[in-house]
PDB file of N, CA and C in Angstrom:
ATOM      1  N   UNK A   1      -0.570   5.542  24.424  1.00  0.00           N
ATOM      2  CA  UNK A   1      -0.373   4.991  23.097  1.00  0.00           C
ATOM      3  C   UNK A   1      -1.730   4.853  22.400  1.00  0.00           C
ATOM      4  N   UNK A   2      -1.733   5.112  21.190  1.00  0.00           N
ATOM      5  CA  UNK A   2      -2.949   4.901  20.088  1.00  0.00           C
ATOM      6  C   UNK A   2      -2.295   4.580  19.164  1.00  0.00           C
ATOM      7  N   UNK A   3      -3.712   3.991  18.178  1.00  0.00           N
ATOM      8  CA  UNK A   3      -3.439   3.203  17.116  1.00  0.00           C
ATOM      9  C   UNK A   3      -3.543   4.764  15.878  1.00  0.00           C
ATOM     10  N   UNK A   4      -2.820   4.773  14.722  1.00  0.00           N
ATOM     11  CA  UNK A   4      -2.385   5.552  13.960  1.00  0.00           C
ATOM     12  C   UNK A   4      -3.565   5.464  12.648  1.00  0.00           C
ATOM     13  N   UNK A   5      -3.831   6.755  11.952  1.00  0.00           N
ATOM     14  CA  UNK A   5      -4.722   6.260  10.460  1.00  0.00           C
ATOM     15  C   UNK A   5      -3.410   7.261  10.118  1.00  0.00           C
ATOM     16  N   UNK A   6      -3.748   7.284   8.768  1.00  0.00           N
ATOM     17  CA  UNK A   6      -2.858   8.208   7.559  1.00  0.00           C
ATOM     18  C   UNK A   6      -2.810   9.249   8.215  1.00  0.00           C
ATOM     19  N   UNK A   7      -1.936   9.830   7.401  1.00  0.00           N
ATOM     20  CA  UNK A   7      -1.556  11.330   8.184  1.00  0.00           C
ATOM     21  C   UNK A   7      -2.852  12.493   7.310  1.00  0.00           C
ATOM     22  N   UNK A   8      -3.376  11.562   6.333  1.00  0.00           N
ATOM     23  CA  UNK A   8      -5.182  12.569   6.237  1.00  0.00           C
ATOM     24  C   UNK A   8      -4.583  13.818   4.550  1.00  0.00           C
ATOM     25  N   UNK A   9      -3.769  13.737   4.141  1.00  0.00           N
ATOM     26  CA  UNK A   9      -2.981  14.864   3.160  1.00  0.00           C
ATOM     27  C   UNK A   9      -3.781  13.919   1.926  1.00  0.00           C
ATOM     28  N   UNK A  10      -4.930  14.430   1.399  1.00  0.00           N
ATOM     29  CA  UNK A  10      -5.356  13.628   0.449  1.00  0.00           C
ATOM     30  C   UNK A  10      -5.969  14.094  -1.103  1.00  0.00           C
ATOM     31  N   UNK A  11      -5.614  15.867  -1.070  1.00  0.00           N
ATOM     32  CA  UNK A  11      -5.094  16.341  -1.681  1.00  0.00           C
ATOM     33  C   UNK A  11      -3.739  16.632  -2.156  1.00  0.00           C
ATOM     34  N   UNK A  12      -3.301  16.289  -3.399  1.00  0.00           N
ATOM     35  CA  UNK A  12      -2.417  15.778  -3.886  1.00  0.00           C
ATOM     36  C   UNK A  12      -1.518  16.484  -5.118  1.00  0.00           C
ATOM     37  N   UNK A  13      -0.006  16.967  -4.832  1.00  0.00           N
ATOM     38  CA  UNK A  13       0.146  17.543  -6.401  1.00  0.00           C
ATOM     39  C   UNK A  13       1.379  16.615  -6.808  1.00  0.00           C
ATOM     40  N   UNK A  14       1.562  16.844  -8.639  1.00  0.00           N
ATOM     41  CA  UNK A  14       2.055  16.257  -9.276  1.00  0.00           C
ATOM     42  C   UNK A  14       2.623  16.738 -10.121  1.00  0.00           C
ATOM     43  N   UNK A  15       3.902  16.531 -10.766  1.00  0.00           N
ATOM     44  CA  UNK A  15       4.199  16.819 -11.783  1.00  0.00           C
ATOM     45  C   UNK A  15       4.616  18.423 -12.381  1.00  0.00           C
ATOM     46  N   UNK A  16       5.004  19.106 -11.360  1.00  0.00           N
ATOM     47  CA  UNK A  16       5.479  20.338 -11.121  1.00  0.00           C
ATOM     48  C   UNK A  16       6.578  20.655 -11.091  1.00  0.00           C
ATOM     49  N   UNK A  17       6.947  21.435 -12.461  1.00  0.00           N
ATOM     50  CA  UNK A  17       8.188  21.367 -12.957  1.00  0.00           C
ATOM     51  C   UNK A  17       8.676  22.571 -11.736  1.00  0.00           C
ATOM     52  N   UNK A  18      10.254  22.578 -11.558  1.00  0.00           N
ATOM     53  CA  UNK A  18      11.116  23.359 -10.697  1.00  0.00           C
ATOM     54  C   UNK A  18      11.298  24.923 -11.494  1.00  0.00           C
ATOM     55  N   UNK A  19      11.399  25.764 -10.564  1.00  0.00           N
ATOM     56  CA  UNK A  19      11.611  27.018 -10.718  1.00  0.00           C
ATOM     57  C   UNK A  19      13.133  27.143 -11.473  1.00  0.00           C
ATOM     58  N   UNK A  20      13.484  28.284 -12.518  1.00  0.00           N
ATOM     59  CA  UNK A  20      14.730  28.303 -12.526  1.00  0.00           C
ATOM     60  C   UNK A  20      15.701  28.754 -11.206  1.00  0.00           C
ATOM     61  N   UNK A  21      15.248  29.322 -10.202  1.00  0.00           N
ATOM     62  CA  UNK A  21      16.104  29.828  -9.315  1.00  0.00           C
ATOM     63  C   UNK A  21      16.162  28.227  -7.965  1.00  0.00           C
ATOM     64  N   UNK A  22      15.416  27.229  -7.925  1.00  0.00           N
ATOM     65  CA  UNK A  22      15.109  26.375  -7.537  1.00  0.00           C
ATOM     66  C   UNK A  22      14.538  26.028  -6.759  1.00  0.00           C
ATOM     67  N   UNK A  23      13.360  27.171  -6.637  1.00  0.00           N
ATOM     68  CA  UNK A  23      12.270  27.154  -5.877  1.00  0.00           C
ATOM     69  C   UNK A  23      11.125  26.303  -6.572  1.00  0.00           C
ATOM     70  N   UNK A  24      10.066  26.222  -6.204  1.00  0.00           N
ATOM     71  CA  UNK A  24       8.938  25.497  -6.971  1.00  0.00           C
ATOM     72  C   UNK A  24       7.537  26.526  -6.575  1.00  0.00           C
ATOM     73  N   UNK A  25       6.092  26.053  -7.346  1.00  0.00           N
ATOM     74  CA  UNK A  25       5.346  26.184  -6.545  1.00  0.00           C
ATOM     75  C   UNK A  25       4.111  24.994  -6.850  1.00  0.00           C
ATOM     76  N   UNK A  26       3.115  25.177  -6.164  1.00  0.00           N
ATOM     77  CA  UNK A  26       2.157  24.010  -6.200  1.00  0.00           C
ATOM     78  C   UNK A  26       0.930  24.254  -6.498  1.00  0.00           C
ATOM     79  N   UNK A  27       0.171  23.139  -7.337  1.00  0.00           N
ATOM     80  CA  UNK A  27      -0.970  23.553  -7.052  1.00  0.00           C
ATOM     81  C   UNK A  27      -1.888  22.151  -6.737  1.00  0.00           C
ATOM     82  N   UNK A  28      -2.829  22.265  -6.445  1.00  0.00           N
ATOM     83  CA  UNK A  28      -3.755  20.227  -6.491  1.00  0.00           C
ATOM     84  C   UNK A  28      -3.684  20.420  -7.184  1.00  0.00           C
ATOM     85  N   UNK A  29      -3.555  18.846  -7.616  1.00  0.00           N
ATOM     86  CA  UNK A  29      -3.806  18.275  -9.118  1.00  0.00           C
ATOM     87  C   UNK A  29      -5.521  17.008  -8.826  1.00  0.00           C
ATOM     88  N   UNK A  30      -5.139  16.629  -7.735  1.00  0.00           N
ATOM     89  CA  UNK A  30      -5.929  15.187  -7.193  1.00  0.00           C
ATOM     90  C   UNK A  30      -6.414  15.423  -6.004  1.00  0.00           C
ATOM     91  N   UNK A  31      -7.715  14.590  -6.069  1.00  0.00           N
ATOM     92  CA  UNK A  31      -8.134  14.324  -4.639  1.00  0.00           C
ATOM     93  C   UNK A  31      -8.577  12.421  -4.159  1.00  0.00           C
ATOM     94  N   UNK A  32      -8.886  12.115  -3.239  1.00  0.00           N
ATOM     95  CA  UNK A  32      -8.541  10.759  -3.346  1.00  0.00           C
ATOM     96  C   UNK A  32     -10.276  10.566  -3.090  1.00  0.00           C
ATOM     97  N   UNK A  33     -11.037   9.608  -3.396  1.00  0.00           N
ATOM     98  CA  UNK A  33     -12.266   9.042  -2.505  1.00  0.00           C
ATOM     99  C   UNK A  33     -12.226   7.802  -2.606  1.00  0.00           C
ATOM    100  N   UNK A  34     -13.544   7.164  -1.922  1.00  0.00           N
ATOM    101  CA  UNK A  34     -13.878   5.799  -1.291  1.00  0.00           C
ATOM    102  C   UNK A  34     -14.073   4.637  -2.387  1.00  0.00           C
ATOM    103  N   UNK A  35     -13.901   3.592  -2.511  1.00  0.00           N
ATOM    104  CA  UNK A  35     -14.719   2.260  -3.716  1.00  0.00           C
ATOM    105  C   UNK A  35     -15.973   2.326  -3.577  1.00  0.00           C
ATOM    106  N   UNK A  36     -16.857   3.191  -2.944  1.00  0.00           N
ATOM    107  CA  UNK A  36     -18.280   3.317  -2.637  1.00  0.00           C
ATOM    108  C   UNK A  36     -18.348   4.840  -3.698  1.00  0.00           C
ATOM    109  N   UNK A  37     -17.155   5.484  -3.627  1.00  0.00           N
ATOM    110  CA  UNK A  37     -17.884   7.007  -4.280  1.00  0.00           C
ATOM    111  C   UNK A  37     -18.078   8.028  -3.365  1.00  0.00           C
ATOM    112  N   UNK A  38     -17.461   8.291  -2.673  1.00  0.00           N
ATOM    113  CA  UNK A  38     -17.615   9.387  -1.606  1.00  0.00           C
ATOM    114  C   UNK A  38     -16.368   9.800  -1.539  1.00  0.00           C
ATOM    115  N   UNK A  39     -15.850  11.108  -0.940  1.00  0.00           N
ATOM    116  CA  UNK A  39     -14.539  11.912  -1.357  1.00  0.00           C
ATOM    117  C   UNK A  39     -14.278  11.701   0.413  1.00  0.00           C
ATOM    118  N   UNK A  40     -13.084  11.245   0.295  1.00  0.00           N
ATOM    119  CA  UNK A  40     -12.114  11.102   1.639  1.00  0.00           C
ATOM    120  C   UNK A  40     -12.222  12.729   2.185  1.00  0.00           C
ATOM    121  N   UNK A  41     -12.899  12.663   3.640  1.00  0.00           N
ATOM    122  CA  UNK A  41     -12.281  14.279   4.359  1.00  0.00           C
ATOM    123  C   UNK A  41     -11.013  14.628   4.749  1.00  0.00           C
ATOM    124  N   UNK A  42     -10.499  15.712   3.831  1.00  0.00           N
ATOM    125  CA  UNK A  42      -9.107  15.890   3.753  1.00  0.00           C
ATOM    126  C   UNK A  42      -8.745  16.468   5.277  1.00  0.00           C
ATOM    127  N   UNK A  43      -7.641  15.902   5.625  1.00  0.00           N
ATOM    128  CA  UNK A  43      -7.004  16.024   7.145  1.00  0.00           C
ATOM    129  C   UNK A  43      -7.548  14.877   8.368  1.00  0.00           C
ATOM    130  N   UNK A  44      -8.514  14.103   7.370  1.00  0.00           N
ATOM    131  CA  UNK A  44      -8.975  12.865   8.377  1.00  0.00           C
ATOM    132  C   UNK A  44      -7.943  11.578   8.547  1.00  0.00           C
ATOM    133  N   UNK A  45      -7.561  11.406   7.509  1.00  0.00           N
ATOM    134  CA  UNK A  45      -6.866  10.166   6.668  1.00  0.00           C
ATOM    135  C   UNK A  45      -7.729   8.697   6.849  1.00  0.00           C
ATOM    136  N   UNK A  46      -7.074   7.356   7.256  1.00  0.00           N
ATOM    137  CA  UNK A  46      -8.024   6.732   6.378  1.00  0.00           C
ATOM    138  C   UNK A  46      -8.052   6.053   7.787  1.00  0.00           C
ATOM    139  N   UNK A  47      -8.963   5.290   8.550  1.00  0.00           N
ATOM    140  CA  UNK A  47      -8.705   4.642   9.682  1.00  0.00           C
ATOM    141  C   UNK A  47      -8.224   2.951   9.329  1.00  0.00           C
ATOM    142  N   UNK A  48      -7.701   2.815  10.260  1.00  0.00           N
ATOM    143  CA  UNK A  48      -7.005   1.108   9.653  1.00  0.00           C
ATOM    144  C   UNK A  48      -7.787   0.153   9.848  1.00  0.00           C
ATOM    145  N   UNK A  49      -7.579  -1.117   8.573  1.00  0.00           N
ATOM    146  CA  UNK A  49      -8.517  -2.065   9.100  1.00  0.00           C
ATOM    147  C   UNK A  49      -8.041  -2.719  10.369  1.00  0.00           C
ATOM    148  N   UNK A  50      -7.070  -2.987  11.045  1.00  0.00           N
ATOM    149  CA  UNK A  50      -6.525  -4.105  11.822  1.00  0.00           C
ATOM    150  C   UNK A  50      -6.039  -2.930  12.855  1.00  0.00           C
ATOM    151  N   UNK A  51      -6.259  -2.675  13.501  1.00  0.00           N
ATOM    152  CA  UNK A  51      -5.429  -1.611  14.855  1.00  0.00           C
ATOM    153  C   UNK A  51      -4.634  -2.070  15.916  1.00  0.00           C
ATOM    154  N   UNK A  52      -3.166  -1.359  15.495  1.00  0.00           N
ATOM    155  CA  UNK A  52      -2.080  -1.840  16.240  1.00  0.00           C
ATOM    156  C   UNK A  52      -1.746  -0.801  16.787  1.00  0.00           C
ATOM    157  N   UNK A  53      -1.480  -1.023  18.287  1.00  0.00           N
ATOM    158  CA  UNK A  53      -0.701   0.344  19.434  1.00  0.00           C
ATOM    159  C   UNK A  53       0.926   0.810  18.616  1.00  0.00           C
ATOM    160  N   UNK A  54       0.984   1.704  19.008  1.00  0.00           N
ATOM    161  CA  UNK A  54       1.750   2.377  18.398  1.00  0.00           C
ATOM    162  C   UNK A  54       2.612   2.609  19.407  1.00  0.00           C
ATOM    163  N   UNK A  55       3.644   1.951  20.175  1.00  0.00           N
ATOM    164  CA  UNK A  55       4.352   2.341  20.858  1.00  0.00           C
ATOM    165  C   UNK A  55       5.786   2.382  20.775  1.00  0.00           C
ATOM    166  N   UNK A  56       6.339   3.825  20.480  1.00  0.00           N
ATOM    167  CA  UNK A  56       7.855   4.126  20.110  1.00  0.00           C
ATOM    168  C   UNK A  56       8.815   3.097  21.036  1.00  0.00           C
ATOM    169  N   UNK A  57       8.390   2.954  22.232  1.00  0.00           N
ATOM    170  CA  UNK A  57       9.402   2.355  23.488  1.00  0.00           C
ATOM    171  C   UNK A  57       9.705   0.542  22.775  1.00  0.00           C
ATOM    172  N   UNK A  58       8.494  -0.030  22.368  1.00  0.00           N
ATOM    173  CA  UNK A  58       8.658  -1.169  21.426  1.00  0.00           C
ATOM    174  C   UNK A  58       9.152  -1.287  20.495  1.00  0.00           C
ATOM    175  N   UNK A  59       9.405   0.058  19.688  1.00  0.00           N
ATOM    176  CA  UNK A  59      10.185  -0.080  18.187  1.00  0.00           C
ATOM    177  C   UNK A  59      11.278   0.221  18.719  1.00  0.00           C
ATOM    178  N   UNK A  60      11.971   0.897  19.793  1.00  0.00           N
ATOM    179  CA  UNK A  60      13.365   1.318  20.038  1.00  0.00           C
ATOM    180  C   UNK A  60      14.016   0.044  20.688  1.00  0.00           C
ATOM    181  N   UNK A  61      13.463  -1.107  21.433  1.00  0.00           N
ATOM    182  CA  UNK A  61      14.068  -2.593  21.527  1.00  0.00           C
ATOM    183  C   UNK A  61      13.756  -3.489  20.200  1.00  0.00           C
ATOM    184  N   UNK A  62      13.694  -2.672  19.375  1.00  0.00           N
ATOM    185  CA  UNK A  62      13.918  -3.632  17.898  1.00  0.00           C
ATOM    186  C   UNK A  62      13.151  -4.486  17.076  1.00  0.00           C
ATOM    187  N   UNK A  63      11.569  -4.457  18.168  1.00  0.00           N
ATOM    188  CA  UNK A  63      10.286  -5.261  17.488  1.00  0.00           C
ATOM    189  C   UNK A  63       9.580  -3.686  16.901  1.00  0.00           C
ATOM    190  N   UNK A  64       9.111  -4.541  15.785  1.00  0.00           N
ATOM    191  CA  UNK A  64       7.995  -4.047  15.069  1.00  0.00           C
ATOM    192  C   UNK A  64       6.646  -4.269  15.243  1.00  0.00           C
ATOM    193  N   UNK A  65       5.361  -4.147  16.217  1.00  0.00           N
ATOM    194  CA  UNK A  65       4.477  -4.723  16.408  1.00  0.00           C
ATOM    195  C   UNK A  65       3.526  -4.628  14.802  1.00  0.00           C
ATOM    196  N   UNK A  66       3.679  -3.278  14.319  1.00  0.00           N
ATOM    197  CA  UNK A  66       2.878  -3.221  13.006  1.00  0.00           C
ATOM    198  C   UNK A  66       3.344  -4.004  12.314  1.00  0.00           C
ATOM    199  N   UNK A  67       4.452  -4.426  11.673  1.00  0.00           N
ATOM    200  CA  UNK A  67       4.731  -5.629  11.347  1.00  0.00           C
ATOM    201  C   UNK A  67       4.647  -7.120  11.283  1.00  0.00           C
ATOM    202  N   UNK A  68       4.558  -6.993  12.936  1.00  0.00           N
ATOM    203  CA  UNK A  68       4.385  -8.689  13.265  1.00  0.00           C
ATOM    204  C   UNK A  68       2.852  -9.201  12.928  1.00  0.00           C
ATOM    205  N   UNK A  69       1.995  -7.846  13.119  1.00  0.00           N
ATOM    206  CA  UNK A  69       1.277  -8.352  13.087  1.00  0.00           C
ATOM    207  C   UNK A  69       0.828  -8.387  11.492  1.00  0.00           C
ATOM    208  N   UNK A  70       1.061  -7.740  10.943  1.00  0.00           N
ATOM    209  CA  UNK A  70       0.981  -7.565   9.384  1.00  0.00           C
ATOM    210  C   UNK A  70       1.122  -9.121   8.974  1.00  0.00           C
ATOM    211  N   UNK A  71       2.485  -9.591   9.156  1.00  0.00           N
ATOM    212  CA  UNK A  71       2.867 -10.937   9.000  1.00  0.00           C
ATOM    213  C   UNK A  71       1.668 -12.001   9.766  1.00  0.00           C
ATOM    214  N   UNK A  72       1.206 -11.851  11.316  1.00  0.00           N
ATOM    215  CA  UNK A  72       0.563 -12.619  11.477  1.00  0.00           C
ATOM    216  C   UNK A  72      -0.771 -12.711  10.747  1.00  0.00           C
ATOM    217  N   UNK A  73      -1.245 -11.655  10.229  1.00  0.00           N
ATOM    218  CA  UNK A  73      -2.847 -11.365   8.951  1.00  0.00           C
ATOM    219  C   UNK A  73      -2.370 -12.137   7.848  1.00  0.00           C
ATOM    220  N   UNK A  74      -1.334 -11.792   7.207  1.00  0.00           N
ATOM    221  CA  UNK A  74      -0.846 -12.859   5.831  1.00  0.00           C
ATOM    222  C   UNK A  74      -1.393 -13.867   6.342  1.00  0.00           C
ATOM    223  N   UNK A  75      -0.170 -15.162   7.040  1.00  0.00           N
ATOM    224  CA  UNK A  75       0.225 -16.163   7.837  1.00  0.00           C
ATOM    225  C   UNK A  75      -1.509 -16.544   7.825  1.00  0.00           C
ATOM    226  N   UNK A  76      -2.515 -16.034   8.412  1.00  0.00           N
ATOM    227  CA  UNK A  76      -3.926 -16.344   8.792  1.00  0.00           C
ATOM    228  C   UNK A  76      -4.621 -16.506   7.432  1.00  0.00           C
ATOM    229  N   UNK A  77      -4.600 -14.956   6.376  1.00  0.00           N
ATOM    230  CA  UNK A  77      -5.367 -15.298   5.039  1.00  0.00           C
ATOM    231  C   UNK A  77      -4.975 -16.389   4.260  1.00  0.00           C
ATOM    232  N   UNK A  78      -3.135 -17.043   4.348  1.00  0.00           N
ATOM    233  CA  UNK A  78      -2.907 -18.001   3.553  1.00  0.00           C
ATOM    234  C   UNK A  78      -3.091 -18.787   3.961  1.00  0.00           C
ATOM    235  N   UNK A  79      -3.671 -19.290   4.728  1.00  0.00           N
ATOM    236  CA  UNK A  79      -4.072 -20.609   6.213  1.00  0.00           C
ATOM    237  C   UNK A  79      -5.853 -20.753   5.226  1.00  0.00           C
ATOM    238  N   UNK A  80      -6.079 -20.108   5.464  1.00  0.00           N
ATOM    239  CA  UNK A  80      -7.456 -19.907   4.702  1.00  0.00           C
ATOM    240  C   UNK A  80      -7.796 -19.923   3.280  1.00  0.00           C
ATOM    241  N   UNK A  81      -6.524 -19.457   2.390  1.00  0.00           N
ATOM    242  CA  UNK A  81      -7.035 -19.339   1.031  1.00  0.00           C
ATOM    243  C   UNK A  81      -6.023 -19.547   0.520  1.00  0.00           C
ATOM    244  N   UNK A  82      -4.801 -21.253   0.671  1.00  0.00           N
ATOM    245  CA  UNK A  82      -3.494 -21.085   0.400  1.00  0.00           C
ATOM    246  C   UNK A  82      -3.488 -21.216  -1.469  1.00  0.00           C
ATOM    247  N   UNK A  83      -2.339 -20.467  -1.685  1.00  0.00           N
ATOM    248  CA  UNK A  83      -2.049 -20.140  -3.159  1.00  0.00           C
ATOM    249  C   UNK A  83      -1.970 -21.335  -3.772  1.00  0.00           C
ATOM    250  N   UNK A  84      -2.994 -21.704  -5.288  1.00  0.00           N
ATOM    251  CA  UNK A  84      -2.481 -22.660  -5.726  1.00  0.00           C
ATOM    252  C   UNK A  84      -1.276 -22.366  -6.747  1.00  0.00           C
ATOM    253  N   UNK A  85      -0.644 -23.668  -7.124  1.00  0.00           N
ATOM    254  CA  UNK A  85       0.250 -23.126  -8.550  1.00  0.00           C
ATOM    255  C   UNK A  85      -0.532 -23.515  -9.212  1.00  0.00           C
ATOM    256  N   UNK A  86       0.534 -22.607 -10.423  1.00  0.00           N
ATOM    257  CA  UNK A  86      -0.018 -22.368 -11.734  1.00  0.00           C
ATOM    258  C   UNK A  86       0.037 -23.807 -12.577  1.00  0.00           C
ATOM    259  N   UNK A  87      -1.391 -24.072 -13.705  1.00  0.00           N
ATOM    260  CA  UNK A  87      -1.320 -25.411 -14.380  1.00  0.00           C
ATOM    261  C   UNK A  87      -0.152 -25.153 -15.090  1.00  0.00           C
ATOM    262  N   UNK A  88       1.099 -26.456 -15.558  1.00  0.00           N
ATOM    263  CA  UNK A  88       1.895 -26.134 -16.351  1.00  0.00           C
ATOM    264  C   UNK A  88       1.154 -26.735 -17.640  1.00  0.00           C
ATOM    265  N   UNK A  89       1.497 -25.981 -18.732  1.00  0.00           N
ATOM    266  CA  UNK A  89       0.814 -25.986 -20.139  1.00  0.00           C
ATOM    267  C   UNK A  89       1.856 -27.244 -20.528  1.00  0.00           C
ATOM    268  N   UNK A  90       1.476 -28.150 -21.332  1.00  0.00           N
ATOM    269  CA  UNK A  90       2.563 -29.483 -22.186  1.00  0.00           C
ATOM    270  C   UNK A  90       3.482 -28.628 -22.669  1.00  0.00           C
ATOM    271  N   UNK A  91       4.173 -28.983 -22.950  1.00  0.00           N
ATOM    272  CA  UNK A  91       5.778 -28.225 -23.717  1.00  0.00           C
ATOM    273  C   UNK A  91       5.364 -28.413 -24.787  1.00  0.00           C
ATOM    274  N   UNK A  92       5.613 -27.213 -25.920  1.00  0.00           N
ATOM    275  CA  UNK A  92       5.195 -27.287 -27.006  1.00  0.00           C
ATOM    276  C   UNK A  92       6.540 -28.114 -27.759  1.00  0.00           C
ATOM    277  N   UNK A  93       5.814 -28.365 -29.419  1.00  0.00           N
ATOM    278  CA  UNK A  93       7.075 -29.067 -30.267  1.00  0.00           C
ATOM    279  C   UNK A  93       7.394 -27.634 -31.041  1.00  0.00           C
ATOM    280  N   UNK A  94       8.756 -27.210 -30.428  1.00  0.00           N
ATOM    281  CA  UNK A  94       8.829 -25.984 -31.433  1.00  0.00           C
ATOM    282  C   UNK A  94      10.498 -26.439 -32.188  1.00  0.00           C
ATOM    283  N   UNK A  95      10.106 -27.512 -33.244  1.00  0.00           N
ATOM    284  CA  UNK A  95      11.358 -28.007 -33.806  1.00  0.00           C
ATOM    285  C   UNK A  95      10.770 -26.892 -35.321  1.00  0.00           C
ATOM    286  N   UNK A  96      11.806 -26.874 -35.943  1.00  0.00           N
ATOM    287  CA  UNK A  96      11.737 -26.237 -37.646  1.00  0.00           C
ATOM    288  C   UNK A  96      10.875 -27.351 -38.077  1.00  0.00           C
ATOM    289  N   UNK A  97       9.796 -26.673 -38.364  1.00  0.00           N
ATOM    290  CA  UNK A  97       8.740 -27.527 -39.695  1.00  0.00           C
ATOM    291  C   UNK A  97      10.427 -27.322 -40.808  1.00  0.00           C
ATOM    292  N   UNK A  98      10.143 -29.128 -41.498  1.00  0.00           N
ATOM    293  CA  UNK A  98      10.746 -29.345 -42.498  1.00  0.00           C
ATOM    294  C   UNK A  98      10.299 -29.048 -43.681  1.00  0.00           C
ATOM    295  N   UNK A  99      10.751 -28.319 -45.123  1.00  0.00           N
ATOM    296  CA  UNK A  99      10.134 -28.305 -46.212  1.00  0.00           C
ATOM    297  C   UNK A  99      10.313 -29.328 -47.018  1.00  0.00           C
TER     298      UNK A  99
END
């Protein structure tokens, strides 16, 4: 078992109208890169921040480990940085001005 990145396809097409016989064809439109500015190596994909085993035999008894643990990272960042609410604004007076 190993932990999984993207499947790396980071050239990208879009918006490609259908053949009349209902074939298509393709061309790139996009390529993806980094918040630093550097172009993702296409067929690498992206490596994960948090690395979870990947084991089919665990998802076929009905747990999700990528999941749980997904939930346990939330569960931890909101432990740390819990959401405040929003200020409520006074209720405005929205009666008809009288003439």
């Amino acid at each position: 078992m190993d932990t999984l990145r993207t499947w790396g396809g980071l050239i990208g097409i879009s918006g490609v109208p259908a053949l009349v016989d209902g074939g298509g064809v393709t061309a790139p439109t996009f390529r993806m890169y980094s918040p630093d500015g550097k172009w993702f190596a296409e067929g690498h994909g992206v490596d994960p921040d948090i690395e979870v085993v990947d084991d089919p035999a665990i998802m076929a008894k009905g747990q999700d480990p990528q999941l749980e643990r997904g939930i346990q990272e939330v569960m931890r960042l909101l432990s740390q940085k819990p959401p405040l609410p929003p200020k409520r604004p006074p209720y405005q007076d929205r009666a008809p001005v009288s003439q």
